[in-house]
PDB file of N, CA and C in Angstrom:
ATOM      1  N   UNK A   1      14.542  94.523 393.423  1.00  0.00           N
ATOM      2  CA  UNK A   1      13.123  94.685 393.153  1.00  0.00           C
ATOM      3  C   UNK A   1      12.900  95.615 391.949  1.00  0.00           C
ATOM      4  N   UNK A   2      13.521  96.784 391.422  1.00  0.00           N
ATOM      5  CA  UNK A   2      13.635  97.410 390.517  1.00  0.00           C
ATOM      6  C   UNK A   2      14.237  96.953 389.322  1.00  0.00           C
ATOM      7  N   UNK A   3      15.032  96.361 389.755  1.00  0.00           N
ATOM      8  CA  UNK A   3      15.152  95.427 388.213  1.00  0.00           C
ATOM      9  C   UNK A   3      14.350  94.563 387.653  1.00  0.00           C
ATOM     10  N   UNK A   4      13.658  93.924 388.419  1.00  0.00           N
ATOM     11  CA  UNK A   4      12.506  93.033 388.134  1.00  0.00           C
ATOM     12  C   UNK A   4      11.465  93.800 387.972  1.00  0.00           C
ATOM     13  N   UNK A   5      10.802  94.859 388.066  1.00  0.00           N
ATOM     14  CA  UNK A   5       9.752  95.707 387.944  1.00  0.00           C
ATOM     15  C   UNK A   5      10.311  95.740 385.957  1.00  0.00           C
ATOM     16  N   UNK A   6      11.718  96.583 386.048  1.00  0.00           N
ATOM     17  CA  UNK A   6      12.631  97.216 384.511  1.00  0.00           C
ATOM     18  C   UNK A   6      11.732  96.141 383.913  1.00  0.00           C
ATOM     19  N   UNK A   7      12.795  94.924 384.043  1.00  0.00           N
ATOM     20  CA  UNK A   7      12.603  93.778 383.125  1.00  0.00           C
ATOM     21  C   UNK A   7      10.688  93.044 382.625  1.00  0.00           C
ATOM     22  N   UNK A   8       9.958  93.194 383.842  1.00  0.00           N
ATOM     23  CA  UNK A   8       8.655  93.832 383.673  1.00  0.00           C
ATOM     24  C   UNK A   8       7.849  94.026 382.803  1.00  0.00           C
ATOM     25  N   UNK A   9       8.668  95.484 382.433  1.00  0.00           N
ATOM     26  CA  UNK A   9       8.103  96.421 381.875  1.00  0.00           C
ATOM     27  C   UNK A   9       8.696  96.195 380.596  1.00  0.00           C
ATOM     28  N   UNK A  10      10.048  95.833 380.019  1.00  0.00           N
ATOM     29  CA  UNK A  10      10.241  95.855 378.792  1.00  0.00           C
ATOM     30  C   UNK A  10       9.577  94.425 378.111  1.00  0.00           C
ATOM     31  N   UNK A  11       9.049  93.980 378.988  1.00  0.00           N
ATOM     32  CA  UNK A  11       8.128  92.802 377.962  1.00  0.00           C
ATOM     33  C   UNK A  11       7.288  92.923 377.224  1.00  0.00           C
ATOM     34  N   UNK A  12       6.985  94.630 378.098  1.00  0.00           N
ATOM     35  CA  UNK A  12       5.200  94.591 376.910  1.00  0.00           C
ATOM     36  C   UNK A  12       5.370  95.796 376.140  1.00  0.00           C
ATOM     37  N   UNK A  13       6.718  96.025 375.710  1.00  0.00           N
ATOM     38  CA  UNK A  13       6.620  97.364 375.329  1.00  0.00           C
ATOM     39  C   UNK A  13       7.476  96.395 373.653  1.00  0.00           C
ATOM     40  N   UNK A  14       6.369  96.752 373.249  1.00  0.00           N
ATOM     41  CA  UNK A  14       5.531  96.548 371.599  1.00  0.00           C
ATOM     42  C   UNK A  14       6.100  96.703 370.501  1.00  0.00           C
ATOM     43  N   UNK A  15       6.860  97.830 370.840  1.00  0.00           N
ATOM     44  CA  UNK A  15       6.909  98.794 369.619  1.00  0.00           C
ATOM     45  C   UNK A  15       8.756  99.482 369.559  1.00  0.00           C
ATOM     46  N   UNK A  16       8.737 100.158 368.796  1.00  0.00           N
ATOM     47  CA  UNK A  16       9.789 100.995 368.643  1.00  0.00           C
ATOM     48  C   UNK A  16       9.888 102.298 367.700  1.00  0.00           C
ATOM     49  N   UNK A  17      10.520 103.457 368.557  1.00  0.00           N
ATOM     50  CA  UNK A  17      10.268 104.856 368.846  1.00  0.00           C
ATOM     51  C   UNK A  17      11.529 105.600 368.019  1.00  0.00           C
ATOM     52  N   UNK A  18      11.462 106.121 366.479  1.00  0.00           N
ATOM     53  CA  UNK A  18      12.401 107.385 366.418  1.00  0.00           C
ATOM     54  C   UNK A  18      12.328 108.604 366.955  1.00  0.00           C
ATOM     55  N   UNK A  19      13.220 109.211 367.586  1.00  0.00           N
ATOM     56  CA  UNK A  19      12.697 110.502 368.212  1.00  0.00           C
ATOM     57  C   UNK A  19      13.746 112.001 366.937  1.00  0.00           C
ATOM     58  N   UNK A  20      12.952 112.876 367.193  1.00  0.00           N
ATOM     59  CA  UNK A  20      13.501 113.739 365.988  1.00  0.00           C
ATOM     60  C   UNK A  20      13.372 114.707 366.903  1.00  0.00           C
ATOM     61  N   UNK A  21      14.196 115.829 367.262  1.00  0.00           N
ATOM     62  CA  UNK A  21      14.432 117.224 367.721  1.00  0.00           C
ATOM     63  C   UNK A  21      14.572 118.499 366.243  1.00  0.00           C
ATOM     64  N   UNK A  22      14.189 119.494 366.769  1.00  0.00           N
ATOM     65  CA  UNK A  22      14.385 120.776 365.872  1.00  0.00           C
ATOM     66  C   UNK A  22      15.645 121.606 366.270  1.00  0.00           C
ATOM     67  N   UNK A  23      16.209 121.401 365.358  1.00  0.00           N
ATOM     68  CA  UNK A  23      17.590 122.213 364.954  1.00  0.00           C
ATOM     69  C   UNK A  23      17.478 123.338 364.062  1.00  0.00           C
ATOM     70  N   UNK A  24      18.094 124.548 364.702  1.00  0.00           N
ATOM     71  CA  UNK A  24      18.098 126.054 364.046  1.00  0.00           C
ATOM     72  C   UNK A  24      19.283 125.595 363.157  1.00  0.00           C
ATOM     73  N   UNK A  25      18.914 125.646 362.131  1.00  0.00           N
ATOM     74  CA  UNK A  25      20.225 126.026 360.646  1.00  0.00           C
ATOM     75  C   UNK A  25      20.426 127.163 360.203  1.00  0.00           C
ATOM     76  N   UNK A  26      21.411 128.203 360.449  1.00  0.00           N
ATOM     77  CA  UNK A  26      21.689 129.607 359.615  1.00  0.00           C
ATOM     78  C   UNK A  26      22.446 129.188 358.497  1.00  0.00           C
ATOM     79  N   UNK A  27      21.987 128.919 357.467  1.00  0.00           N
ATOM     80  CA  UNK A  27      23.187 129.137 356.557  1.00  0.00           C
ATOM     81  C   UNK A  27      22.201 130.150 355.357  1.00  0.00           C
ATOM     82  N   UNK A  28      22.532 131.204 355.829  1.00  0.00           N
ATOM     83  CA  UNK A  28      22.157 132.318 355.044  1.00  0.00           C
ATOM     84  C   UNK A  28      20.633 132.560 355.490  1.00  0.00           C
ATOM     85  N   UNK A  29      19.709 132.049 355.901  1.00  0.00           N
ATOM     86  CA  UNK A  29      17.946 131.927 356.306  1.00  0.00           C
ATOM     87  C   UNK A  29      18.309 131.259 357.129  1.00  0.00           C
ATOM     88  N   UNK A  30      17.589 131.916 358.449  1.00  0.00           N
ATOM     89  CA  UNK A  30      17.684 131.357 359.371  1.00  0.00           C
ATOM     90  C   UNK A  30      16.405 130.137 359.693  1.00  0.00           C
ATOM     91  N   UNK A  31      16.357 128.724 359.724  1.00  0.00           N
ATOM     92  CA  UNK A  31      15.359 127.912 359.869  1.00  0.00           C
ATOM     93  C   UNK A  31      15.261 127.104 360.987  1.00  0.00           C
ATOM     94  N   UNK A  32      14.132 125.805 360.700  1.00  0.00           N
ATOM     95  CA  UNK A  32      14.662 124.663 361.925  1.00  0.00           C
ATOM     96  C   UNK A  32      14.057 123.537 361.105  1.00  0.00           C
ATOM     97  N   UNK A  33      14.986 122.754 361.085  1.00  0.00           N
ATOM     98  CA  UNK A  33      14.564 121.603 360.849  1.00  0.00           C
ATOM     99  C   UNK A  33      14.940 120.271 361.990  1.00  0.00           C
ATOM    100  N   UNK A  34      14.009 119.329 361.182  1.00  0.00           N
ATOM    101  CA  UNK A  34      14.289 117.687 362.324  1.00  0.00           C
ATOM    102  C   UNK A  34      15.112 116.826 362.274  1.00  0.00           C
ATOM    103  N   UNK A  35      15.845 117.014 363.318  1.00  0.00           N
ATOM    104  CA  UNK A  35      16.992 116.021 363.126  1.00  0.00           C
ATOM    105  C   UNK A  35      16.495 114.966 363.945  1.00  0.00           C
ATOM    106  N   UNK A  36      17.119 113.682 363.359  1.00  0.00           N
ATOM    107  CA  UNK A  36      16.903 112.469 364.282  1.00  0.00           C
ATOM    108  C   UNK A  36      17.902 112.302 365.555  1.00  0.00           C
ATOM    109  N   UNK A  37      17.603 111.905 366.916  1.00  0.00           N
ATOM    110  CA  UNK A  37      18.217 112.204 367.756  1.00  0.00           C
ATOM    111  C   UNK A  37      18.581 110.551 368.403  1.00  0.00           C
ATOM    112  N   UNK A  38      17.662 109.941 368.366  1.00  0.00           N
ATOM    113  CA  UNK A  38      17.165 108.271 368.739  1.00  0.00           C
ATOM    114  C   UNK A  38      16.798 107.233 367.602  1.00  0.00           C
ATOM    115  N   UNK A  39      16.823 106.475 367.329  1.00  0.00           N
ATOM    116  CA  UNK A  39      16.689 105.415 366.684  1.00  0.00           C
ATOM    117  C   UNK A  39      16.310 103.740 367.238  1.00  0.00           C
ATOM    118  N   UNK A  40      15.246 103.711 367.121  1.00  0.00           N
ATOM    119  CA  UNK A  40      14.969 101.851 367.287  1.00  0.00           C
ATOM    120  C   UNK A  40      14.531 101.618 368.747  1.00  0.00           C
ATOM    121  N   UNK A  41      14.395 102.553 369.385  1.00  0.00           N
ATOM    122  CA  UNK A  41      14.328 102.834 371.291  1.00  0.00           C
ATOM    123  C   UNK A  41      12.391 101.892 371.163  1.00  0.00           C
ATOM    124  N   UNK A  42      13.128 100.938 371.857  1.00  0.00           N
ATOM    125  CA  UNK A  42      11.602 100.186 372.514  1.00  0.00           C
ATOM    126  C   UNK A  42      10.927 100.711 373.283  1.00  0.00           C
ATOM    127  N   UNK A  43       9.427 100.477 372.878  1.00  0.00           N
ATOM    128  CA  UNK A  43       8.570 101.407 373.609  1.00  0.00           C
ATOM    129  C   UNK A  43       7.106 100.699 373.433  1.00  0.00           C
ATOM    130  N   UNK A  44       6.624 101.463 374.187  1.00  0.00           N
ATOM    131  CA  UNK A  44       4.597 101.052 374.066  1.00  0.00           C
ATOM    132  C   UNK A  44       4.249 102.435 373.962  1.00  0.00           C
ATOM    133  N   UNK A  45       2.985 101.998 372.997  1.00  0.00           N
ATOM    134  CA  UNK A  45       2.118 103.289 372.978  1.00  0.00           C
ATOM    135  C   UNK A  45       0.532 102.962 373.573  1.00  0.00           C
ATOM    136  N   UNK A  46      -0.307 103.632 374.322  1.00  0.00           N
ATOM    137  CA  UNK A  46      -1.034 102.942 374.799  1.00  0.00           C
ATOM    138  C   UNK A  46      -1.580 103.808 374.490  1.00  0.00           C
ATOM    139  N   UNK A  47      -3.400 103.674 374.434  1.00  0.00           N
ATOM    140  CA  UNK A  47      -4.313 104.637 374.127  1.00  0.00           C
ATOM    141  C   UNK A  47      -5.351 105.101 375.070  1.00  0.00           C
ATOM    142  N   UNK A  48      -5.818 105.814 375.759  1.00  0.00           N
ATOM    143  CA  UNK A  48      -6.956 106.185 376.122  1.00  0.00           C
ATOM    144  C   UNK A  48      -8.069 106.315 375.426  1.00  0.00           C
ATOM    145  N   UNK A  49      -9.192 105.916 376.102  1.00  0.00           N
ATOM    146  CA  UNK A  49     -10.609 105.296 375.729  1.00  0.00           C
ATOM    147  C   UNK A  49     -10.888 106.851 374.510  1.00  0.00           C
ATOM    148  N   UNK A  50     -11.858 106.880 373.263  1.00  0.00           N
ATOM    149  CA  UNK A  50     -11.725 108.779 372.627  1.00  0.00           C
ATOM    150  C   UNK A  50     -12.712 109.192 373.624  1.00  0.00           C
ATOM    151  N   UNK A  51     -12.306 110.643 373.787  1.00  0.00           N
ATOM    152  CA  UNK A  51     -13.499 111.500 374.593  1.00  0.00           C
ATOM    153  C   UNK A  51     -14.407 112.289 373.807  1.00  0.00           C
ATOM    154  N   UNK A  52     -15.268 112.803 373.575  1.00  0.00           N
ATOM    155  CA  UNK A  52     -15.935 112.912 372.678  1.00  0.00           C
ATOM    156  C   UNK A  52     -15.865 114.763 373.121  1.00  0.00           C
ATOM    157  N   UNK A  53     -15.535 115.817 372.256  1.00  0.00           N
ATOM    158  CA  UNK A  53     -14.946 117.121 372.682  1.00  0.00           C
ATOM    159  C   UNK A  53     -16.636 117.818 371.932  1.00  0.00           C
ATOM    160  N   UNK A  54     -17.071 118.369 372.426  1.00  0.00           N
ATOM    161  CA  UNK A  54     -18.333 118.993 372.020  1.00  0.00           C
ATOM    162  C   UNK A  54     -18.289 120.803 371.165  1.00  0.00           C
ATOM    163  N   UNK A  55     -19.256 120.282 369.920  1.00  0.00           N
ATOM    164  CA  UNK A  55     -18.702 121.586 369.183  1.00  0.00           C
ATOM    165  C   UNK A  55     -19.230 122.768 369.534  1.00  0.00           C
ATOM    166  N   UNK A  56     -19.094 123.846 369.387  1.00  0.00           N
ATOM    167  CA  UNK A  56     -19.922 124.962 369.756  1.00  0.00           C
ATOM    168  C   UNK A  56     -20.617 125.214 368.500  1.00  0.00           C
ATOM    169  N   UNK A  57     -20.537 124.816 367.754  1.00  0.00           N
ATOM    170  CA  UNK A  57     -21.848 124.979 366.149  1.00  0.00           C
ATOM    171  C   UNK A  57     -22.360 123.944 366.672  1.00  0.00           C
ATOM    172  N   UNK A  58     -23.782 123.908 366.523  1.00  0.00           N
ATOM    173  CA  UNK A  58     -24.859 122.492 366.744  1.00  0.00           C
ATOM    174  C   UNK A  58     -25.158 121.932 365.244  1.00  0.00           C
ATOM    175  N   UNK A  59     -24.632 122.668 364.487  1.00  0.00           N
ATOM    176  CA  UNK A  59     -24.547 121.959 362.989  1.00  0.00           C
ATOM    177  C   UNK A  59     -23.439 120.960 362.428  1.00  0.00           C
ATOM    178  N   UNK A  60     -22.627 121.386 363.179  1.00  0.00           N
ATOM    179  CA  UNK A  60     -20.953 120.577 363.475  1.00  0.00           C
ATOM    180  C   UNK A  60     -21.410 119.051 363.746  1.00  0.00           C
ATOM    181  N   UNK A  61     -20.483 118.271 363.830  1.00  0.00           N
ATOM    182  CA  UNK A  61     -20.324 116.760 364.180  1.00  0.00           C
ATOM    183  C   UNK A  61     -19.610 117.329 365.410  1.00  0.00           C
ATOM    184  N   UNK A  62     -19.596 116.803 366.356  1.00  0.00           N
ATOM    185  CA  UNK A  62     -18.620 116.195 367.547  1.00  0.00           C
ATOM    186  C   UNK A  62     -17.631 115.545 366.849  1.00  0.00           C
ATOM    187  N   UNK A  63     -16.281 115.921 367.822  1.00  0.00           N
ATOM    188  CA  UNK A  63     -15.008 115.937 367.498  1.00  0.00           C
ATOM    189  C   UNK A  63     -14.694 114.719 368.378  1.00  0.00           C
ATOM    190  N   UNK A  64     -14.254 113.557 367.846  1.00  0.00           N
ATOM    191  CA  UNK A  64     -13.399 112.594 369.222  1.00  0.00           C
ATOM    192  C   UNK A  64     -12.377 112.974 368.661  1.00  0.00           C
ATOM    193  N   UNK A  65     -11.273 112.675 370.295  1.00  0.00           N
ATOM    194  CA  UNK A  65      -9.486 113.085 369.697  1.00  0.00           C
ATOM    195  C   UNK A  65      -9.394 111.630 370.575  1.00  0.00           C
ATOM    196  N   UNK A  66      -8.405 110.864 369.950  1.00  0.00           N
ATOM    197  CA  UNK A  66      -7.558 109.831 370.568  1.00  0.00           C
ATOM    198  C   UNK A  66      -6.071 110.434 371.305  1.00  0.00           C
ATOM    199  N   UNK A  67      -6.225 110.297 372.374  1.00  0.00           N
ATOM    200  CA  UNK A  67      -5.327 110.186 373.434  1.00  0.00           C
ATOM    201  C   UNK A  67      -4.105 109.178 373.442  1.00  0.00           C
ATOM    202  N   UNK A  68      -2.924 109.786 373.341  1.00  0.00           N
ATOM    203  CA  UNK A  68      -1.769 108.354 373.464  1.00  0.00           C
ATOM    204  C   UNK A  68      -0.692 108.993 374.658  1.00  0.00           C
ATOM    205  N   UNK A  69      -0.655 107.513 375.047  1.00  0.00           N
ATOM    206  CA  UNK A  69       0.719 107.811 375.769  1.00  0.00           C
ATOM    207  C   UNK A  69       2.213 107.061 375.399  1.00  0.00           C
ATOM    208  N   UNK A  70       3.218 107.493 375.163  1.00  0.00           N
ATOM    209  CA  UNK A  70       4.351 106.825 374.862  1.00  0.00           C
ATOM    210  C   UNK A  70       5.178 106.491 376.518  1.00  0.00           C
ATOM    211  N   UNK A  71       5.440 105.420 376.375  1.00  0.00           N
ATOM    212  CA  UNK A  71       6.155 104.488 377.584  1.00  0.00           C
ATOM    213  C   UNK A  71       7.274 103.760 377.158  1.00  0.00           C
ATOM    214  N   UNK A  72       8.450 104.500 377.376  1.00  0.00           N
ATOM    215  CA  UNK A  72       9.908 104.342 377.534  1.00  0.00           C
ATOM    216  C   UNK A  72      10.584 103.978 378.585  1.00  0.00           C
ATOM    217  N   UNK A  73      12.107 103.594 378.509  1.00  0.00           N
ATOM    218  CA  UNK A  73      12.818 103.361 379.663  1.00  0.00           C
ATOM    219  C   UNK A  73      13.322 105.264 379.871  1.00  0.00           C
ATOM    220  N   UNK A  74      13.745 105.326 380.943  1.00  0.00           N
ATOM    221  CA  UNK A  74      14.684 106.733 381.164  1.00  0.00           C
ATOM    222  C   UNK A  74      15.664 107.077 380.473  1.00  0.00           C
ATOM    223  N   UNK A  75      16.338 106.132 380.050  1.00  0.00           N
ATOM    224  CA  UNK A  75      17.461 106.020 378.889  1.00  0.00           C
ATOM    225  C   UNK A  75      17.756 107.807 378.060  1.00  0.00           C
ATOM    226  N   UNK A  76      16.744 107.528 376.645  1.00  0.00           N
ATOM    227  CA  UNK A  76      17.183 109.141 376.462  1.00  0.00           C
ATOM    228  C   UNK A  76      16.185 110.009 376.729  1.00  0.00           C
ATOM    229  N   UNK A  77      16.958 111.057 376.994  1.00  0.00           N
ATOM    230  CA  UNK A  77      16.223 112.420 377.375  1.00  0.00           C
ATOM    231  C   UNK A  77      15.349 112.743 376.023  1.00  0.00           C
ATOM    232  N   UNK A  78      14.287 113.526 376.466  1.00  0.00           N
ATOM    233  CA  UNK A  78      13.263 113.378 374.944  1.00  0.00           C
ATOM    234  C   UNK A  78      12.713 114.891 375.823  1.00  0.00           C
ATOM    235  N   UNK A  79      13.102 115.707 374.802  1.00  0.00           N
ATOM    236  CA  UNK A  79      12.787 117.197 374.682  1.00  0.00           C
ATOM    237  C   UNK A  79      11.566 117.651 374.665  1.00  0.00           C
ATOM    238  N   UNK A  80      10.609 118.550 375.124  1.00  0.00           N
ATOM    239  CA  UNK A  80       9.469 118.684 375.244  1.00  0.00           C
ATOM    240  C   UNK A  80       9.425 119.171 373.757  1.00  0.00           C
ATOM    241  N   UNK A  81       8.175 118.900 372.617  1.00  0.00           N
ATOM    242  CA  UNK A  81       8.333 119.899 371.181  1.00  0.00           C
ATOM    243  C   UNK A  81       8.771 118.584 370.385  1.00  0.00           C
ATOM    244  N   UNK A  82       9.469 117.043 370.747  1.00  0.00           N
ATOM    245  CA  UNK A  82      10.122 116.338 370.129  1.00  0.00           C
ATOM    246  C   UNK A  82       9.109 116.210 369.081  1.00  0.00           C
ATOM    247  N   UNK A  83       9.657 115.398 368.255  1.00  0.00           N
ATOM    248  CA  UNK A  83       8.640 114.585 367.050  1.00  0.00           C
ATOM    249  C   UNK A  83       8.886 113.623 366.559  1.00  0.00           C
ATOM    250  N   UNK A  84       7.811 112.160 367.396  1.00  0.00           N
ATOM    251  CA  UNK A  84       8.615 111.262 367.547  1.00  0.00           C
ATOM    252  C   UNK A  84       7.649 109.896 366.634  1.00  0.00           C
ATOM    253  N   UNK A  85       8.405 109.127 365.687  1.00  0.00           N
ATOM    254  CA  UNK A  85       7.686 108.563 365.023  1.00  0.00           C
ATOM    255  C   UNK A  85       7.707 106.703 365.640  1.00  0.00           C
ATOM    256  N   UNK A  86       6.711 106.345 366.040  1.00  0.00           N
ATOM    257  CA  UNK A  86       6.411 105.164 366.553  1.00  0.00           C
ATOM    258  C   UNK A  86       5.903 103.780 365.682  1.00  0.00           C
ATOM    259  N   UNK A  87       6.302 103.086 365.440  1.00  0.00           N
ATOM    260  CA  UNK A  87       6.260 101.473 365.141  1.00  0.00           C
ATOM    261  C   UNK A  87       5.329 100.423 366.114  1.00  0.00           C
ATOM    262  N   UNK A  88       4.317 100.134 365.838  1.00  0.00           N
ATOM    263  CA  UNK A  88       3.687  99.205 366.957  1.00  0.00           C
ATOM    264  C   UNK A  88       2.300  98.633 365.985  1.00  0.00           C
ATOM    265  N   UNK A  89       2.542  97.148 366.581  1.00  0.00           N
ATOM    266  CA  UNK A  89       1.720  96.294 365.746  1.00  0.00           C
ATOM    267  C   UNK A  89       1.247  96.582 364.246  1.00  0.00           C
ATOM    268  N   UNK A  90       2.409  96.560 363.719  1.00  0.00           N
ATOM    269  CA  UNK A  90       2.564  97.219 362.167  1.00  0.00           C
ATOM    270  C   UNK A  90       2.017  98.559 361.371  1.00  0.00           C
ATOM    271  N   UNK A  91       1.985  98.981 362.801  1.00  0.00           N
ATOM    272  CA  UNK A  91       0.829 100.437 361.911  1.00  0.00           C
ATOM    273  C   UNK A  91       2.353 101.574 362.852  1.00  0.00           C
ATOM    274  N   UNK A  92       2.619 102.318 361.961  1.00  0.00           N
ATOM    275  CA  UNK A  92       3.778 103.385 362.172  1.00  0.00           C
ATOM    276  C   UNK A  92       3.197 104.735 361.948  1.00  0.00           C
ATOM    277  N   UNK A  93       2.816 105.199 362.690  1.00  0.00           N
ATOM    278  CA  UNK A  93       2.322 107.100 362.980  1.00  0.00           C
ATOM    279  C   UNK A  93       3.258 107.777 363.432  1.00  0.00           C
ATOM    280  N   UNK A  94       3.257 109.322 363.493  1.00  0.00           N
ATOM    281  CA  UNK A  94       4.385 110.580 363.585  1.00  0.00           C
ATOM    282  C   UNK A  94       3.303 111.129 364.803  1.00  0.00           C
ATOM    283  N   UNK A  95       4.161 111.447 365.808  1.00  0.00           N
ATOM    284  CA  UNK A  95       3.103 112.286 367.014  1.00  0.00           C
ATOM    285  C   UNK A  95       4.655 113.381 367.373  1.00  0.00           C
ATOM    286  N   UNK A  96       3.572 114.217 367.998  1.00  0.00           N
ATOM    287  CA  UNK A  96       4.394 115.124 368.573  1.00  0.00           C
ATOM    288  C   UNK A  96       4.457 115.573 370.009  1.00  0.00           C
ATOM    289  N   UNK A  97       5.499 115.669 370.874  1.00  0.00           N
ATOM    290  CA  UNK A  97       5.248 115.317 372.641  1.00  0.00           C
ATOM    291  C   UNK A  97       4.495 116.561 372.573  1.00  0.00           C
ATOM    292  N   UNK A  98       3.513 116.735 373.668  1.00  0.00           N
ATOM    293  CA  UNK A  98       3.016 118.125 373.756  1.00  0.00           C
ATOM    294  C   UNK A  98       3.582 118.420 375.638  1.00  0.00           C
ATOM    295  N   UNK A  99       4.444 118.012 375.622  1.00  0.00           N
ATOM    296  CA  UNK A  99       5.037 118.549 376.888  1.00  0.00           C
ATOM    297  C   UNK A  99       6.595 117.854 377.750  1.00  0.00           C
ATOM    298  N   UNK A 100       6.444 117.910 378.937  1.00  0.00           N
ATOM    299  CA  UNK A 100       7.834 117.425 379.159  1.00  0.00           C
ATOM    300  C   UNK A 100       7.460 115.980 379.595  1.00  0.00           C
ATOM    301  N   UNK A 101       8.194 114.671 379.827  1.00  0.00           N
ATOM    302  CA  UNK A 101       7.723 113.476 379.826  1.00  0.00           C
ATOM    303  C   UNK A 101       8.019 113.355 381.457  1.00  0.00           C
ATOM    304  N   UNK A 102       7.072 112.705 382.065  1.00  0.00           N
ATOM    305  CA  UNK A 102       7.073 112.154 383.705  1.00  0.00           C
ATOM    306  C   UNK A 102       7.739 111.242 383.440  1.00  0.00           C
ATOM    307  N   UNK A 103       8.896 111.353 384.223  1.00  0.00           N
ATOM    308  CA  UNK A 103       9.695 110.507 385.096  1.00  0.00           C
ATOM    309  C   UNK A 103       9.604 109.621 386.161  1.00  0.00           C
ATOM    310  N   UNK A 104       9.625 108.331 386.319  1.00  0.00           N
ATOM    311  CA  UNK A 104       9.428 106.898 386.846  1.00  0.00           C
ATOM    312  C   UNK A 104      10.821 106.644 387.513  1.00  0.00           C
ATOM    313  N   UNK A 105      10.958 106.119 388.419  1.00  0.00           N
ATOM    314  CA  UNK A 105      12.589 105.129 388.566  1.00  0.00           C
ATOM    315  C   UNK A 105      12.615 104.401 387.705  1.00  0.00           C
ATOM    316  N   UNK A 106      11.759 103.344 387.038  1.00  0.00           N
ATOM    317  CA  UNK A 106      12.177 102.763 385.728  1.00  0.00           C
ATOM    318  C   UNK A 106      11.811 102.925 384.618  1.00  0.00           C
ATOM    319  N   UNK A 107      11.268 104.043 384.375  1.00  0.00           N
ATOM    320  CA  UNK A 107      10.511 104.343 383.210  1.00  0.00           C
ATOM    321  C   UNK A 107       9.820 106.145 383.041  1.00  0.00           C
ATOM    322  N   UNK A 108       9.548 106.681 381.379  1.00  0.00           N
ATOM    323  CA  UNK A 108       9.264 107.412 381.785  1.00  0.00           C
ATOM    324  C   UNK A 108       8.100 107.894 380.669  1.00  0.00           C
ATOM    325  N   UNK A 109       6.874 108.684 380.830  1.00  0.00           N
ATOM    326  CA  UNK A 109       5.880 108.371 380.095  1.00  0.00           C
ATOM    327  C   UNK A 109       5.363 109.642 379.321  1.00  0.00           C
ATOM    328  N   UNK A 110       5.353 109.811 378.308  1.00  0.00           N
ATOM    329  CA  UNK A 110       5.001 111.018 377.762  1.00  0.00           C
ATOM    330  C   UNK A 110       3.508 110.887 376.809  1.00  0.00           C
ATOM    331  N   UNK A 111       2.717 111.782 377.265  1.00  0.00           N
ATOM    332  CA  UNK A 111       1.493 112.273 376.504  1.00  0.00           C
ATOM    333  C   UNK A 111       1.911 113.175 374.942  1.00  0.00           C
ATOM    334  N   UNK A 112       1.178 112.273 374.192  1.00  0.00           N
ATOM    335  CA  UNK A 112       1.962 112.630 372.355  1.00  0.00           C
ATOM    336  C   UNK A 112       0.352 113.609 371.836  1.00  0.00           C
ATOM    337  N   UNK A 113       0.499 113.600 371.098  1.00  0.00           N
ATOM    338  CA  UNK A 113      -0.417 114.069 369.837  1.00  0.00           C
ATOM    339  C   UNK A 113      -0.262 114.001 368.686  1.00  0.00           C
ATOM    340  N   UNK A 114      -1.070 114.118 367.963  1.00  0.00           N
ATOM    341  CA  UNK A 114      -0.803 113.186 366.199  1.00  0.00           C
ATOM    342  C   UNK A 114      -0.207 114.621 365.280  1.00  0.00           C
ATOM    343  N   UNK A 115       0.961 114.310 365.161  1.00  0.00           N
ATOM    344  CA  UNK A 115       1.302 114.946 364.285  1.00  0.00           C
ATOM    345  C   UNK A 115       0.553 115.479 362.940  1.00  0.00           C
ATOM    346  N   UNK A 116      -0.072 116.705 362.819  1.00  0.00           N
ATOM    347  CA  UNK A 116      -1.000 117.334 361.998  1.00  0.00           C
ATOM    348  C   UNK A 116      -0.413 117.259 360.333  1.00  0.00           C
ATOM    349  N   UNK A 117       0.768 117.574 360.353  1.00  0.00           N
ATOM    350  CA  UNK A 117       1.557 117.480 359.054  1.00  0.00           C
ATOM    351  C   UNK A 117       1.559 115.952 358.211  1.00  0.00           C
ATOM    352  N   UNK A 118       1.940 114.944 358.944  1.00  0.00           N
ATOM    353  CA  UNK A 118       2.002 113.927 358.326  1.00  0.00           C
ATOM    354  C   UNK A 118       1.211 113.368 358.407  1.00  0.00           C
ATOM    355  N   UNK A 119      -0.197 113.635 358.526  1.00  0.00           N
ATOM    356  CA  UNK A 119      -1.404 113.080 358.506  1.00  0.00           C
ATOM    357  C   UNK A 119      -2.135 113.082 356.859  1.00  0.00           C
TER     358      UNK A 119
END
């Protein structure tokens, strides 16, 4: 029954996921940069409806933020902090996990955010 749920689930998953971790480099300055950790990992990104976040200036516009979730198999471990760049229906964005990803028996789902830098 779990295999048939797996198999399922990788039908509708769309897209495909680089995942990048931060690595401390000392060589003389101590830094961090992104290393790629994953490559080509099938996935869906799904969106929640925008919520509309209310400003505290009444001169301001209202802020909507789009909500995503990334939906993977369990396969690799994906670090809370990752920065993970997604492929789906030809449009490719950089998000960043903002926490640790829930775990499924066949799957496991992480809440992203849009990477501010590569915007």
């Amino acid at each position: 029954m779990r295999r048939k749920f797996e198999r399922a689930m990788k039908k509708i998953w769309l897209g495909k996921c680089d995942i990048y971790e931060y690595e401390s480099n000392t060589k003389g300055i101590v830094h961090t940069e992104l290393k790629k950790v994953y490559e080509g990992i099938p996935c869906r990104l799904s969106f929640e409806q925008e919520r509309e976040r209310e400003s505290r200036n009444t001169y301001a516009q209202s802020n909507k933020e789009q909500y995503a979730k990334l939906i993977l198999s369990n396969e690799p471990m994906i670090k809370a902090g990752s920065v993970i760049d997604v492929e789906q229906n030809n449009v490719k964005k950089r998000y960043k996990s903002s926490g640790e990803p829930s775990i499924y028996s066949s799957h496991q789902e992480i809440m992203l955010e849009i990477y501010k830098e590569w915007c």
